[in-house]
PDB file of N, CA and C in Angstrom:
ATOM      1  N   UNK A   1      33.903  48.021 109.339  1.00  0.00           N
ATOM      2  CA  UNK A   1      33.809  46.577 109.229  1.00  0.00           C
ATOM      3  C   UNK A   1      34.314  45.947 110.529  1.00  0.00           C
ATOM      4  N   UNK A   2      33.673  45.168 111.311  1.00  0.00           N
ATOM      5  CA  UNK A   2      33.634  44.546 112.201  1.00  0.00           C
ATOM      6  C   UNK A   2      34.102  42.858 111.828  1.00  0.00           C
ATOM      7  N   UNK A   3      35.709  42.305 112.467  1.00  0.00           N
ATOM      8  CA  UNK A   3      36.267  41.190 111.640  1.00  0.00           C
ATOM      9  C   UNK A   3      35.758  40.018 112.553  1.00  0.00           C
ATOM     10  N   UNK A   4      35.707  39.093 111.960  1.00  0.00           N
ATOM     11  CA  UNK A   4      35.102  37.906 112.534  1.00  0.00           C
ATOM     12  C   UNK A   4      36.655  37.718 113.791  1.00  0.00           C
ATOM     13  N   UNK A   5      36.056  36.853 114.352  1.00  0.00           N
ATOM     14  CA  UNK A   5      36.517  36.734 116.107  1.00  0.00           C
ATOM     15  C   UNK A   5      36.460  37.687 117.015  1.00  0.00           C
ATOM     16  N   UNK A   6      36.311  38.784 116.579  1.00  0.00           N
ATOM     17  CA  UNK A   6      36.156  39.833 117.666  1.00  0.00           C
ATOM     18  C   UNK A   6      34.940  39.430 119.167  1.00  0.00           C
ATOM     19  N   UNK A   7      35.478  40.293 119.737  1.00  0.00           N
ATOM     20  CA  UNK A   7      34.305  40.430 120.769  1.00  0.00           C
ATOM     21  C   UNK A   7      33.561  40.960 120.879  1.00  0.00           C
ATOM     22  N   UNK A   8      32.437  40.834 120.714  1.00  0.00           N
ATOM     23  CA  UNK A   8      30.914  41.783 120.321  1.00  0.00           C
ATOM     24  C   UNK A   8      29.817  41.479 121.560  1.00  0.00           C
ATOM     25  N   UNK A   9      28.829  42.082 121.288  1.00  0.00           N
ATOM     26  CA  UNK A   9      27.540  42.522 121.868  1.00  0.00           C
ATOM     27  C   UNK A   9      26.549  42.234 120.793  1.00  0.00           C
ATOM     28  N   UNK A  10      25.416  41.428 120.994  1.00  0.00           N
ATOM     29  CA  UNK A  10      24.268  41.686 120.206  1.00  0.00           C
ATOM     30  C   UNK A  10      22.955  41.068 120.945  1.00  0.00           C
ATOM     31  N   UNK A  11      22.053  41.440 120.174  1.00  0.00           N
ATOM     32  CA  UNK A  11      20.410  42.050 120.737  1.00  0.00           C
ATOM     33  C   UNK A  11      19.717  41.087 120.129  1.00  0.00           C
ATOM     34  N   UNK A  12      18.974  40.109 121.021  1.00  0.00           N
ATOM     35  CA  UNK A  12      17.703  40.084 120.159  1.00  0.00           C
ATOM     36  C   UNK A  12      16.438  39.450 120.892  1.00  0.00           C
ATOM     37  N   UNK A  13      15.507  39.666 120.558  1.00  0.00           N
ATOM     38  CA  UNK A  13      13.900  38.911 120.951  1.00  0.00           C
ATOM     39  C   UNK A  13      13.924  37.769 120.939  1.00  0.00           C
ATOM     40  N   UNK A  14      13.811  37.490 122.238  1.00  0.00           N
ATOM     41  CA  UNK A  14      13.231  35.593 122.824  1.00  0.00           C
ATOM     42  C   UNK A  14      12.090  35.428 122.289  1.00  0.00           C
ATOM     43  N   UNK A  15      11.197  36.492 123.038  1.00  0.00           N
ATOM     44  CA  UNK A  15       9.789  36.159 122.786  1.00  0.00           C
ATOM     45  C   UNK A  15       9.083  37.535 122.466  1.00  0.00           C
ATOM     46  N   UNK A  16       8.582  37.510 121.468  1.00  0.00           N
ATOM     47  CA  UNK A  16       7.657  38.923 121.532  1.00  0.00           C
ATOM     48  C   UNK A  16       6.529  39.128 122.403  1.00  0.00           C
ATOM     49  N   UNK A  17       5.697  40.379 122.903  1.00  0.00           N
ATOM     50  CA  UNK A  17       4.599  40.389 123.777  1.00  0.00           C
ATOM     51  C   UNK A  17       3.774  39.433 123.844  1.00  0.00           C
ATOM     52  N   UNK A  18       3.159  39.571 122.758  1.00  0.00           N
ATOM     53  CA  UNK A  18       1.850  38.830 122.463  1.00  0.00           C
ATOM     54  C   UNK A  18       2.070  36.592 122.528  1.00  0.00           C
ATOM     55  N   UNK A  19       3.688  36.616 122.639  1.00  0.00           N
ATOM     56  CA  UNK A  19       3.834  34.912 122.790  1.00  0.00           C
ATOM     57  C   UNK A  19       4.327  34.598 123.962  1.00  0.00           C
ATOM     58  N   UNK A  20       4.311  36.318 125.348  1.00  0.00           N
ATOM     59  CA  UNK A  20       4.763  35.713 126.453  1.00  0.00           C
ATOM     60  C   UNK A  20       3.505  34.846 127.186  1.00  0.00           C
ATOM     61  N   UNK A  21       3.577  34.433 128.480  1.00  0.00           N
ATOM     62  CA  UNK A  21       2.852  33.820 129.069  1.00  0.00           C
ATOM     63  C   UNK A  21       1.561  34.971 129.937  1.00  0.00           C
ATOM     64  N   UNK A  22       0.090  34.641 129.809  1.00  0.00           N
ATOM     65  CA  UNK A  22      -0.624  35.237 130.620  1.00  0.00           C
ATOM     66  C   UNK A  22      -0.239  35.509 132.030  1.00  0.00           C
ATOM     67  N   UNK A  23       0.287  34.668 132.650  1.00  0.00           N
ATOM     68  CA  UNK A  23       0.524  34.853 134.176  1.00  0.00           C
ATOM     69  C   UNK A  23       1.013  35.884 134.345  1.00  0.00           C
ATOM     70  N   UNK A  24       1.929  36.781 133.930  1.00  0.00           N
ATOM     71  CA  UNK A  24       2.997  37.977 133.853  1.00  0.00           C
ATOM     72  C   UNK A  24       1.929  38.935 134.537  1.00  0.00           C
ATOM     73  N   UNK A  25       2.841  40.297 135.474  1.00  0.00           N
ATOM     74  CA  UNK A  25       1.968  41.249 136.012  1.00  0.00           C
ATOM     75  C   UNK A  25       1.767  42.098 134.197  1.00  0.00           C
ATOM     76  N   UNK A  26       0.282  42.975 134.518  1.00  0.00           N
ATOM     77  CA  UNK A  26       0.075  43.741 133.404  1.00  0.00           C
ATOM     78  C   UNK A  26       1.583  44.528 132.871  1.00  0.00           C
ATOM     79  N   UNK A  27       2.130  45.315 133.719  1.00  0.00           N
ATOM     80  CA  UNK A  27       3.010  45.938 133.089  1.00  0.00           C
ATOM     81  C   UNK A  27       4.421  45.090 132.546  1.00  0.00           C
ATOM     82  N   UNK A  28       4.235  43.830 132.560  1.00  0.00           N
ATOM     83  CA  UNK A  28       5.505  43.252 132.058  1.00  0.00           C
ATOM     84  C   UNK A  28       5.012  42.139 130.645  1.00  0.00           C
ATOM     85  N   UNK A  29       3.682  41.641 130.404  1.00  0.00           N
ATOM     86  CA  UNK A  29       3.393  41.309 129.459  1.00  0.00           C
ATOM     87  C   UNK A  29       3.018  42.141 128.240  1.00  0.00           C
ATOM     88  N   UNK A  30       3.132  43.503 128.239  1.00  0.00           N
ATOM     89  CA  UNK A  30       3.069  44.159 126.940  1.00  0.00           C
ATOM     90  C   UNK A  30       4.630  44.338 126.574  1.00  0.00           C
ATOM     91  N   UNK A  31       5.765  44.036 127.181  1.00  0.00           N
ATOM     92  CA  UNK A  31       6.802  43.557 126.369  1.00  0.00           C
ATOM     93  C   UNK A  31       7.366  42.926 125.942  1.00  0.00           C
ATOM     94  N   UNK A  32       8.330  42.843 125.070  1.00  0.00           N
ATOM     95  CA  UNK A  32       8.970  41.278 124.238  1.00  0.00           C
ATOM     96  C   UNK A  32       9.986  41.399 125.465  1.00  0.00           C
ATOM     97  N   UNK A  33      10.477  40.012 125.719  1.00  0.00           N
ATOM     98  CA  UNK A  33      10.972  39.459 126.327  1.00  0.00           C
ATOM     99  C   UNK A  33      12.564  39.610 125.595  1.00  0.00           C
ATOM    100  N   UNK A  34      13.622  40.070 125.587  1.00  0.00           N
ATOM    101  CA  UNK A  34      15.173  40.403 124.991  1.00  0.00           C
ATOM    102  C   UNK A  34      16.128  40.036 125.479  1.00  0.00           C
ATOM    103  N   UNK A  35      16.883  40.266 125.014  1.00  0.00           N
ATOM    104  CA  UNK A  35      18.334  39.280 125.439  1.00  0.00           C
ATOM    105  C   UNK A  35      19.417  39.750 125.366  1.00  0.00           C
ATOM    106  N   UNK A  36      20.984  40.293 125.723  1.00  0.00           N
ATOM    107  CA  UNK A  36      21.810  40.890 124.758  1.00  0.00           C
ATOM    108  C   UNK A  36      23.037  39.941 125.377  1.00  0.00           C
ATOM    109  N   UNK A  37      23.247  39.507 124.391  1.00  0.00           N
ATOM    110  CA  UNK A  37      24.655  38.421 124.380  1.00  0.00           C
ATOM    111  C   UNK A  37      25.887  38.834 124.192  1.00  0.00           C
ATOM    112  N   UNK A  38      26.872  38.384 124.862  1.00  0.00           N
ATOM    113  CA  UNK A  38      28.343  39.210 124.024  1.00  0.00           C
ATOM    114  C   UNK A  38      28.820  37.597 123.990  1.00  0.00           C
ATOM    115  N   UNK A  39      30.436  37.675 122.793  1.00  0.00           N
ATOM    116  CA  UNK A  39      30.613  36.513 122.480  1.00  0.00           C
ATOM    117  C   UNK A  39      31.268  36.922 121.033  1.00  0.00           C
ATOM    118  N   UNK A  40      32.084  36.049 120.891  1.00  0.00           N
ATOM    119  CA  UNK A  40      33.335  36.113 119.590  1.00  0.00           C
ATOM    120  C   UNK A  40      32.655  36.212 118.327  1.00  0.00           C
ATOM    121  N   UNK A  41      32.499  36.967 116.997  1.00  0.00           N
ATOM    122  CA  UNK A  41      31.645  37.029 115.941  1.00  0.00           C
ATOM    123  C   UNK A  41      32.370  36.068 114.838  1.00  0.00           C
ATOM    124  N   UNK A  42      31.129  35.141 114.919  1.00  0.00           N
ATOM    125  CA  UNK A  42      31.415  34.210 113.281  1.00  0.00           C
ATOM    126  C   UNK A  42      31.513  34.942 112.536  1.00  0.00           C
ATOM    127  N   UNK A  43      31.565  35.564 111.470  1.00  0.00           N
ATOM    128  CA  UNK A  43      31.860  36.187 110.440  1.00  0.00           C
ATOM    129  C   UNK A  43      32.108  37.599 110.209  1.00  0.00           C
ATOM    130  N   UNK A  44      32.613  38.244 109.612  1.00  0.00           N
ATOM    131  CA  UNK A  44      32.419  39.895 109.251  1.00  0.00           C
ATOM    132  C   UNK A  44      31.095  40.318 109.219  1.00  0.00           C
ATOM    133  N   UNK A  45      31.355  41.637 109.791  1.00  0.00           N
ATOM    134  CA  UNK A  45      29.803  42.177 109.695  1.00  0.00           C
ATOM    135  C   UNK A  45      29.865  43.841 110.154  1.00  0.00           C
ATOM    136  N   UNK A  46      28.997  44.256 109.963  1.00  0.00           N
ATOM    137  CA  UNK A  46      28.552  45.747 109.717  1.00  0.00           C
ATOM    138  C   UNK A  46      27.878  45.774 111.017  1.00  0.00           C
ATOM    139  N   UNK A  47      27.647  46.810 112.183  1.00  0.00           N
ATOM    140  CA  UNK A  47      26.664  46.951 113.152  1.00  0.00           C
ATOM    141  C   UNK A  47      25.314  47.314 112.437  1.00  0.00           C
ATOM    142  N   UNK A  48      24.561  46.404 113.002  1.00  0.00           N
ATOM    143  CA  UNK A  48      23.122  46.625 112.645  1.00  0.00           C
ATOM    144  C   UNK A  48      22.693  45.446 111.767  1.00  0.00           C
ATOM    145  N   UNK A  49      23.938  44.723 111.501  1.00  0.00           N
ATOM    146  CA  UNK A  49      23.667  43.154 110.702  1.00  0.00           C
ATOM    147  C   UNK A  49      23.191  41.981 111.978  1.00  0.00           C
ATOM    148  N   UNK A  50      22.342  41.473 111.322  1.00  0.00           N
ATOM    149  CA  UNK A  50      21.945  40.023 111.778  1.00  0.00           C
ATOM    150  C   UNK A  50      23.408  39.209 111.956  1.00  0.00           C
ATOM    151  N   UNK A  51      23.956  38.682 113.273  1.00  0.00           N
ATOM    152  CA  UNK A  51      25.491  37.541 113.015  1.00  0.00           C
ATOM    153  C   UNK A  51      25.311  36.832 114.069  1.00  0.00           C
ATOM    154  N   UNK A  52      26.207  35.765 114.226  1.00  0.00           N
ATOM    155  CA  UNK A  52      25.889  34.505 114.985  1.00  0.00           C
ATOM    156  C   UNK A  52      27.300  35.024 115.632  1.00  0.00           C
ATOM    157  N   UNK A  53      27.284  34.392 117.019  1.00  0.00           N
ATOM    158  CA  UNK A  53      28.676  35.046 118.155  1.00  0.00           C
ATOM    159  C   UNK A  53      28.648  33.469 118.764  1.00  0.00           C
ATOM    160  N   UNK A  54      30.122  32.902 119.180  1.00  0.00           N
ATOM    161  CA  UNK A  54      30.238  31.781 120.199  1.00  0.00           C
ATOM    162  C   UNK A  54      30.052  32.361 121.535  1.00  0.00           C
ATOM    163  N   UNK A  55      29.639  32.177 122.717  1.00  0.00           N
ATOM    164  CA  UNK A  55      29.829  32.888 123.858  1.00  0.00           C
ATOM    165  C   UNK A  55      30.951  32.169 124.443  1.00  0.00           C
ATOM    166  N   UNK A  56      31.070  32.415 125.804  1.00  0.00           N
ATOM    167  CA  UNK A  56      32.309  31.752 126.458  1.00  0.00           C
ATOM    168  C   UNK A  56      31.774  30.708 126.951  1.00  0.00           C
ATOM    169  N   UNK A  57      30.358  30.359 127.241  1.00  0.00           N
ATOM    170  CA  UNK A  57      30.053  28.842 127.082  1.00  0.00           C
ATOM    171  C   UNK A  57      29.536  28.085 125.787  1.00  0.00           C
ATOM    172  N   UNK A  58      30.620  28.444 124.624  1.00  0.00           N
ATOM    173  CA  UNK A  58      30.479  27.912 123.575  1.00  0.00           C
ATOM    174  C   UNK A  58      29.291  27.739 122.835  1.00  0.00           C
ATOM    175  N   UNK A  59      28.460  28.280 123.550  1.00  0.00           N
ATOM    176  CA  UNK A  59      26.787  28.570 123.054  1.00  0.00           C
ATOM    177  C   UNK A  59      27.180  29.505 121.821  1.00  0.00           C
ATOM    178  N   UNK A  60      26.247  29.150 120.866  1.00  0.00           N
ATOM    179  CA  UNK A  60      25.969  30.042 119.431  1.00  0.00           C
ATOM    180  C   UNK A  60      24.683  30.656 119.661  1.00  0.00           C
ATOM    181  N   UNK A  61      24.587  31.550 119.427  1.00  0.00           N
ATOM    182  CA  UNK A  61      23.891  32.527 119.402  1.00  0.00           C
ATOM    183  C   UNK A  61      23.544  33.532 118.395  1.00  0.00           C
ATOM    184  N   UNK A  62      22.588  34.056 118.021  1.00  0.00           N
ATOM    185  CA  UNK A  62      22.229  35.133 116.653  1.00  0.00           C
ATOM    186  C   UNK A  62      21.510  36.224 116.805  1.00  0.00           C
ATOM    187  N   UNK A  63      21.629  37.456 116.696  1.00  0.00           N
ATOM    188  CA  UNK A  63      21.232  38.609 116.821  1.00  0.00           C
ATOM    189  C   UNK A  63      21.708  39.654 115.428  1.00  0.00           C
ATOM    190  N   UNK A  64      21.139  41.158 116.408  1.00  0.00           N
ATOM    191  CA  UNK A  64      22.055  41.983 115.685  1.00  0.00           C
ATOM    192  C   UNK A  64      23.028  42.703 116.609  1.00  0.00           C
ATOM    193  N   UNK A  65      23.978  42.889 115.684  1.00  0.00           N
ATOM    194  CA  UNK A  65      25.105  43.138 116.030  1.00  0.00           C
ATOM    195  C   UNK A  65      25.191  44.694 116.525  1.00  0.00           C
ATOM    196  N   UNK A  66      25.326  45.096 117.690  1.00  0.00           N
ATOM    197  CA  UNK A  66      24.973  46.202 118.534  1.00  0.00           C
ATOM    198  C   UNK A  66      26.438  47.171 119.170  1.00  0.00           C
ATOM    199  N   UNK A  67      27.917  46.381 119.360  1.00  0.00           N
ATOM    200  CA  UNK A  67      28.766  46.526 119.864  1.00  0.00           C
ATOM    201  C   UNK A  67      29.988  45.607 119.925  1.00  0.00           C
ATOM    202  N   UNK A  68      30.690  46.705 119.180  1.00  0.00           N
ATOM    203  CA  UNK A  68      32.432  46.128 119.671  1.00  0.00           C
ATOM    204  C   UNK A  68      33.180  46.057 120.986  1.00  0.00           C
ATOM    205  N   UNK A  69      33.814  45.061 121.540  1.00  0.00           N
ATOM    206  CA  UNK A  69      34.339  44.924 122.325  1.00  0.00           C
ATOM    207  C   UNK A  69      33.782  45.670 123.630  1.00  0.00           C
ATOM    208  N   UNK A  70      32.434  45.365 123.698  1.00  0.00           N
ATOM    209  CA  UNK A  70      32.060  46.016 124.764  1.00  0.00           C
ATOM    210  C   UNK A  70      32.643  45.731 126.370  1.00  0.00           C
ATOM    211  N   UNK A  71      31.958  46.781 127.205  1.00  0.00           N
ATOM    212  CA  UNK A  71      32.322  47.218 128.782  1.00  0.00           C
ATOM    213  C   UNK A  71      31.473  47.671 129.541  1.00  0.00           C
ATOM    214  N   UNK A  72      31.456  47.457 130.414  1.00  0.00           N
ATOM    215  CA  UNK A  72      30.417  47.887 131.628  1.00  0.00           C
ATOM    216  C   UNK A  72      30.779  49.174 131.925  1.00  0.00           C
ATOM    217  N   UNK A  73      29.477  50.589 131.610  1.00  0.00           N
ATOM    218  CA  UNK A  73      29.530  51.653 131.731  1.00  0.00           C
ATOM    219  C   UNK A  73      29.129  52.252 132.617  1.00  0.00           C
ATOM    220  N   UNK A  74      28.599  51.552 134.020  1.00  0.00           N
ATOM    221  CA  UNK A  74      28.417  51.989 134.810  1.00  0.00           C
ATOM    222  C   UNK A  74      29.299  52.378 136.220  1.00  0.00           C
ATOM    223  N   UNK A  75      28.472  53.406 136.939  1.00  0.00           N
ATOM    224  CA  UNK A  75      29.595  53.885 137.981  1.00  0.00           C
ATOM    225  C   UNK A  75      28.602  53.927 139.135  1.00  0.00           C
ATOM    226  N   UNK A  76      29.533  54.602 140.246  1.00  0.00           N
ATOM    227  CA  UNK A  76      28.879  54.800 141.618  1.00  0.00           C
ATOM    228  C   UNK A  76      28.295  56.496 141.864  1.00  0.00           C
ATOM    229  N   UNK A  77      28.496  56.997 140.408  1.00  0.00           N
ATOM    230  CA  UNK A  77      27.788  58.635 140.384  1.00  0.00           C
ATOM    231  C   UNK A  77      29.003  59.014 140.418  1.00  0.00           C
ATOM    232  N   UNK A  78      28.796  60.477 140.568  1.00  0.00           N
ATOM    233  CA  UNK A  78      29.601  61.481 140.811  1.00  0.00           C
ATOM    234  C   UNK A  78      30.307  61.731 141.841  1.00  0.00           C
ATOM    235  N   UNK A  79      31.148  62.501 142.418  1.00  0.00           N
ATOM    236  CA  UNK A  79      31.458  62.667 143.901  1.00  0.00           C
ATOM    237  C   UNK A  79      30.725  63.504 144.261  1.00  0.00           C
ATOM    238  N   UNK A  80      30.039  63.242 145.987  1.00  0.00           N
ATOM    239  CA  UNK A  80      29.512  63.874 146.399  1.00  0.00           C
ATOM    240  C   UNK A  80      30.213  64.208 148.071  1.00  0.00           C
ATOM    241  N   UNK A  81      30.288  65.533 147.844  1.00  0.00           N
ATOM    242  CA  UNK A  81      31.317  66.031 148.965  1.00  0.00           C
ATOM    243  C   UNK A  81      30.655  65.692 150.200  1.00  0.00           C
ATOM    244  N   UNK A  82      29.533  66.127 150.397  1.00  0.00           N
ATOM    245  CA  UNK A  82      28.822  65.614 151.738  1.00  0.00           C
ATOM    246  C   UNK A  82      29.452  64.063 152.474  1.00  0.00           C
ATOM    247  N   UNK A  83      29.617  63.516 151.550  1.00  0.00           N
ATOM    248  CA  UNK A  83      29.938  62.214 151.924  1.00  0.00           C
ATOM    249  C   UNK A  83      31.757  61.977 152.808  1.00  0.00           C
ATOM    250  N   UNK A  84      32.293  62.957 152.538  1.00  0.00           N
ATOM    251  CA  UNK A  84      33.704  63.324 152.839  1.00  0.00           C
ATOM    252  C   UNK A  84      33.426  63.562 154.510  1.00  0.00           C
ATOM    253  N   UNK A  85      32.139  64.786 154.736  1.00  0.00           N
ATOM    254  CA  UNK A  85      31.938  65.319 156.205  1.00  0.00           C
ATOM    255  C   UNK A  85      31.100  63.858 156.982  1.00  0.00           C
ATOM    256  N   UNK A  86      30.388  62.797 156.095  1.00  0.00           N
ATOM    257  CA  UNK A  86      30.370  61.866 156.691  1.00  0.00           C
ATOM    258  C   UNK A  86      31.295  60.675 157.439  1.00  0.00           C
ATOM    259  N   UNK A  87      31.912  60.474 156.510  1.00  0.00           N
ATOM    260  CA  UNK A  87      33.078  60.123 156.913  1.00  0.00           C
ATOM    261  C   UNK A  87      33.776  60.309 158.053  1.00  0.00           C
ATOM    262  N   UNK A  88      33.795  61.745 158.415  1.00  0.00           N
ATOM    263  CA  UNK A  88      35.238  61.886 159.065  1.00  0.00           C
ATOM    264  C   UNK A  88      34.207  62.152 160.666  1.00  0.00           C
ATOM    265  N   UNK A  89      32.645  62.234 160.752  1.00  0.00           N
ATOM    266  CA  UNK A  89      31.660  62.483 161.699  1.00  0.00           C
ATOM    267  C   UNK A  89      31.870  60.829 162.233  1.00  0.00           C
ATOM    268  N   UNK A  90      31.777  60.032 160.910  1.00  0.00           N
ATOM    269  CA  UNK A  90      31.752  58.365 161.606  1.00  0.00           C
ATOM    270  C   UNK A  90      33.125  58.083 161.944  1.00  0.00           C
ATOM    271  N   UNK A  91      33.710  58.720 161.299  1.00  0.00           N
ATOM    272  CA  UNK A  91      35.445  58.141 162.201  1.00  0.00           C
ATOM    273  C   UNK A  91      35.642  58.543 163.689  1.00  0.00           C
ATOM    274  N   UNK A  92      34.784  59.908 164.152  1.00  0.00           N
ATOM    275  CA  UNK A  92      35.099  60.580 164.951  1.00  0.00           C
ATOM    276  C   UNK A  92      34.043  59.440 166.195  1.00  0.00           C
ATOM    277  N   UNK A  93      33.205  59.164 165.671  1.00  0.00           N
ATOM    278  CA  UNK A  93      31.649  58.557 166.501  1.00  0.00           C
ATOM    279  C   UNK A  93      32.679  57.335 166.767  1.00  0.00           C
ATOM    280  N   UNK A  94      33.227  56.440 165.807  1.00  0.00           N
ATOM    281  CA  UNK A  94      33.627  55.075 166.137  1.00  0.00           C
ATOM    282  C   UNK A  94      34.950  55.146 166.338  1.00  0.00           C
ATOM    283  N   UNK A  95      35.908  55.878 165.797  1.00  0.00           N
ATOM    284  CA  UNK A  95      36.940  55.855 166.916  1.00  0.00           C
ATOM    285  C   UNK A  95      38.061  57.005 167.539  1.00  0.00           C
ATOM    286  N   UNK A  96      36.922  57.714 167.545  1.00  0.00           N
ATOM    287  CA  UNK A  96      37.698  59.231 168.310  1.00  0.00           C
ATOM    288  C   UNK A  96      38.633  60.126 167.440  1.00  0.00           C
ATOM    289  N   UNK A  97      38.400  59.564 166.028  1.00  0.00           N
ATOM    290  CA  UNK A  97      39.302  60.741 165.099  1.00  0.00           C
ATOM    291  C   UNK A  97      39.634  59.898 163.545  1.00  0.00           C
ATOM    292  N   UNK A  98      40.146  60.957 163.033  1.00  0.00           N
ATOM    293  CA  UNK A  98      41.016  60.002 161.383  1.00  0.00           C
ATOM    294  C   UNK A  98      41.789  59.197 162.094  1.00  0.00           C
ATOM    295  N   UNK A  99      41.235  57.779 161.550  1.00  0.00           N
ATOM    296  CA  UNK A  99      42.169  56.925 161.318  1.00  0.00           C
ATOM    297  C   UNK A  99      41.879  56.297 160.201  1.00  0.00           C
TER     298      UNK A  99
END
């Protein structure tokens, strides 16, 4: 159970394919147009429920409910060692050693 005020994530369709605009290149008008909002949850709810969220510009908003207290899961990859012998080739090029 997911308690009302929390901070959530949820999903939903602006526009489906078929009500976007003709102008669109081919490969972007065979999709619905989506949205994913995060924002404080009006009421209790279950993931995968339809709920309305305030955002932080007080905008209301309604979806389904996709995520608790979400976070940005992205990174810069893995380490890649090569990048270490770069380094120390450009320290050496621009100023004659580690610094």
């Amino acid at each position: 159970m997911v308690k009302k005020g929390e901070w959530v994530r949820i999903h939903s369709t602006v526009l489906k394919a078929e009500e976007r605009t003709a102008k669109l290149p081919e490969d972007t008008k065979g999709c619905p147009l989506e949205m994913w909002t995060k924002g404080f949850l009006q009421e209790d709810a279950e993931i995968g429920d339809v709920v309305t969220v305030m955002t932080a510009s007080n905008r209301m908003e309604k979806g389904t409910l996709i995520e608790v207290n979400p976070y940005w899961k992205h990174s810069y990859g893995t380490f890649i060692p090569e990048l270490v012998q770069i380094d120390k080739q450009l320290r050496e090029i621009m100023f004659g050693g580690d610094k």
